[in-house]
C-alpha atoms as a PDB file:
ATOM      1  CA  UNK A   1     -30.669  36.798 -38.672  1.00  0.00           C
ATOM      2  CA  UNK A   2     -27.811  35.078 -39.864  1.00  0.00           C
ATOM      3  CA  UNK A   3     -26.168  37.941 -41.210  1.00  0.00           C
ATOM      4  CA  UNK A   4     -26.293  39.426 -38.175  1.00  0.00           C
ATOM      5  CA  UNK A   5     -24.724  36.925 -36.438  1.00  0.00           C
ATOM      6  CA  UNK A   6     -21.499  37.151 -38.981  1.00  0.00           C
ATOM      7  CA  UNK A   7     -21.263  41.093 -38.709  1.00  0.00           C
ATOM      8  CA  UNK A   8     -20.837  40.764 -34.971  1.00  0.00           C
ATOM      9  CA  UNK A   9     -17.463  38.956 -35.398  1.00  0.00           C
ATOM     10  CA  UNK A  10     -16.515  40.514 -38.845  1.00  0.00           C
ATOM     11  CA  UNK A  11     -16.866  43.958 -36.704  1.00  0.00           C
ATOM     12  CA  UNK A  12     -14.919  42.816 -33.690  1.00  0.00           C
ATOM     13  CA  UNK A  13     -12.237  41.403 -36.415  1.00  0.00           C
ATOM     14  CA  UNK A  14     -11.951  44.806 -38.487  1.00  0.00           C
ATOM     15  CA  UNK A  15     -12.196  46.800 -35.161  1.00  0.00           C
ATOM     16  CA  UNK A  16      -9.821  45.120 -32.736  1.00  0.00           C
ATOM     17  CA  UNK A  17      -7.426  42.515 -34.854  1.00  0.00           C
ATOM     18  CA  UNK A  18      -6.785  44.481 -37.874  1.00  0.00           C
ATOM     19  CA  UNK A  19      -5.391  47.578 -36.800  1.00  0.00           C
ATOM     20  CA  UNK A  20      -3.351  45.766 -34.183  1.00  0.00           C
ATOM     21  CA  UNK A  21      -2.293  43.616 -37.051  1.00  0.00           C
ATOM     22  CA  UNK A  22      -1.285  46.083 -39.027  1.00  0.00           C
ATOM     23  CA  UNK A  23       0.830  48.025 -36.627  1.00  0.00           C
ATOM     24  CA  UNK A  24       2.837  45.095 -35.848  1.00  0.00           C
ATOM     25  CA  UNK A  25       3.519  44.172 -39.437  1.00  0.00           C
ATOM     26  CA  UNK A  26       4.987  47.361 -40.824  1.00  0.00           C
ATOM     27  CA  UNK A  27       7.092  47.517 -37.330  1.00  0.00           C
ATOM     28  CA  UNK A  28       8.655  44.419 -38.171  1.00  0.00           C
ATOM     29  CA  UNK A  29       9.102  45.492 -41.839  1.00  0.00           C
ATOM     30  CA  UNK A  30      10.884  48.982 -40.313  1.00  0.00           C
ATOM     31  CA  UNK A  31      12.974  46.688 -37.942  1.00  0.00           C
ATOM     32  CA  UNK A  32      14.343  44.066 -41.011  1.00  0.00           C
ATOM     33  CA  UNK A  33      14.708  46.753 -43.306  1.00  0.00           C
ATOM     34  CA  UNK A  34      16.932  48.734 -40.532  1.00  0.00           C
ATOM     35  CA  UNK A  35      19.554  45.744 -40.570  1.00  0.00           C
ATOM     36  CA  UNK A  36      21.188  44.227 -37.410  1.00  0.00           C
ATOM     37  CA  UNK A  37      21.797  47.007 -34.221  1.00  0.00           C
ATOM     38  CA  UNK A  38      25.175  47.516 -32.945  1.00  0.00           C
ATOM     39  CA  UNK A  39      24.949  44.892 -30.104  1.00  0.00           C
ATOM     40  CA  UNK A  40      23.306  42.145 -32.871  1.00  0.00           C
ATOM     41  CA  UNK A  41      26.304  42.800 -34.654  1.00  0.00           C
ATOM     42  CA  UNK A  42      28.755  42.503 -31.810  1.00  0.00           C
ATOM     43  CA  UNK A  43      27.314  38.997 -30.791  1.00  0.00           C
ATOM     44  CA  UNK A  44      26.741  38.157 -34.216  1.00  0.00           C
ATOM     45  CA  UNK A  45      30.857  38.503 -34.800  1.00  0.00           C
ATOM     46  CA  UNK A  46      31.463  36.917 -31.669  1.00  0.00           C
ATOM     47  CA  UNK A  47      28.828  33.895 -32.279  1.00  0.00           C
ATOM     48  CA  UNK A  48      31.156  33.587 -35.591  1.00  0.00           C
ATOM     49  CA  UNK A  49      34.373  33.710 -33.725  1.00  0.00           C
ATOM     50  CA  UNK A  50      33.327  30.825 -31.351  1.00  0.00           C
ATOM     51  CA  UNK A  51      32.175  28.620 -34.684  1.00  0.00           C
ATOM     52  CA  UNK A  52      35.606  28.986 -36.319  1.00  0.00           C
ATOM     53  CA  UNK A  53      37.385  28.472 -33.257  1.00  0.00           C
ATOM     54  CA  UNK A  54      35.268  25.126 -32.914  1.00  0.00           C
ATOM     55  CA  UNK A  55      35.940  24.218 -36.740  1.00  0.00           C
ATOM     56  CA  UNK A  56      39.500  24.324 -35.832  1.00  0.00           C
ATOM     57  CA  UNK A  57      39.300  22.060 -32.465  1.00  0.00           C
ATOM     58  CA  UNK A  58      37.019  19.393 -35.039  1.00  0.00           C
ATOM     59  CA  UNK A  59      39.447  19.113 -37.207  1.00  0.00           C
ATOM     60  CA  UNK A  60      41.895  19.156 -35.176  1.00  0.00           C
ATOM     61  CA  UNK A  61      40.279  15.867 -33.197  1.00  0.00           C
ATOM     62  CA  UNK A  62      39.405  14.201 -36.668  1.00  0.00           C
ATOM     63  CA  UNK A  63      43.461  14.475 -37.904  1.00  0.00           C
ATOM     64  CA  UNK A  64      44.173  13.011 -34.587  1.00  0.00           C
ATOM     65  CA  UNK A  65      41.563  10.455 -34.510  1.00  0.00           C
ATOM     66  CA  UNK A  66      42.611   9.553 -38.364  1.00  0.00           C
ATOM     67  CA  UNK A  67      46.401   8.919 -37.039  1.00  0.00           C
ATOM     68  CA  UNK A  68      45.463   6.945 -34.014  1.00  0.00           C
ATOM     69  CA  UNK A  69      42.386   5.118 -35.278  1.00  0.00           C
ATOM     70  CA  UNK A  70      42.348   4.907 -38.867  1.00  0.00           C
ATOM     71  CA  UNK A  71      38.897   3.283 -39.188  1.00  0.00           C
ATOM     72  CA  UNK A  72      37.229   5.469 -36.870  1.00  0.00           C
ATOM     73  CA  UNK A  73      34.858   6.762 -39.632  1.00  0.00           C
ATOM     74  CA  UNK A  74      33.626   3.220 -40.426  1.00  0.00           C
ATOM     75  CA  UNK A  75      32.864   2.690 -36.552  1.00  0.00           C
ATOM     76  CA  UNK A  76      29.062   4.219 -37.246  1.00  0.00           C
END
């Protein structure tokens, strides 16, 4: 009685979960092992762009700050 009461959701597991499972694994491994897409890439570069251009403005602020407020750092 109990066994059959274990094979009802083991069945429903291997029928229904597993092959759904499955599918959507070895997609995702197709899609990393593919690489980035043309428009990843593109926003990717541009995301990059925008980060250095920030980097600059920071340090920009900080050689500022360390002229006008020399202790600035210390203020935390």
């Amino acid at each position: 009685m109990t066994s059959f009461f274990l094979m009802i959701p083991l069945a429903a597991f291997v029928v229904f979960v597993l092959p759904i499972w499955l599918v959507l694994h070895y997609k995702s491994k197709r899609q990393v092992g593919q690489g980035l897409s043309t428009d990843e890439f593109d926003t990717l570069h541009s995301l990059t762009k925008k980060a250095e251009a920030l980097q600059t403005r920071v340090h920009s602020l900080e050689r500022i700050l360390d002229v006008e407020a020399p202790e600035w750092r210390e203020r935390r």
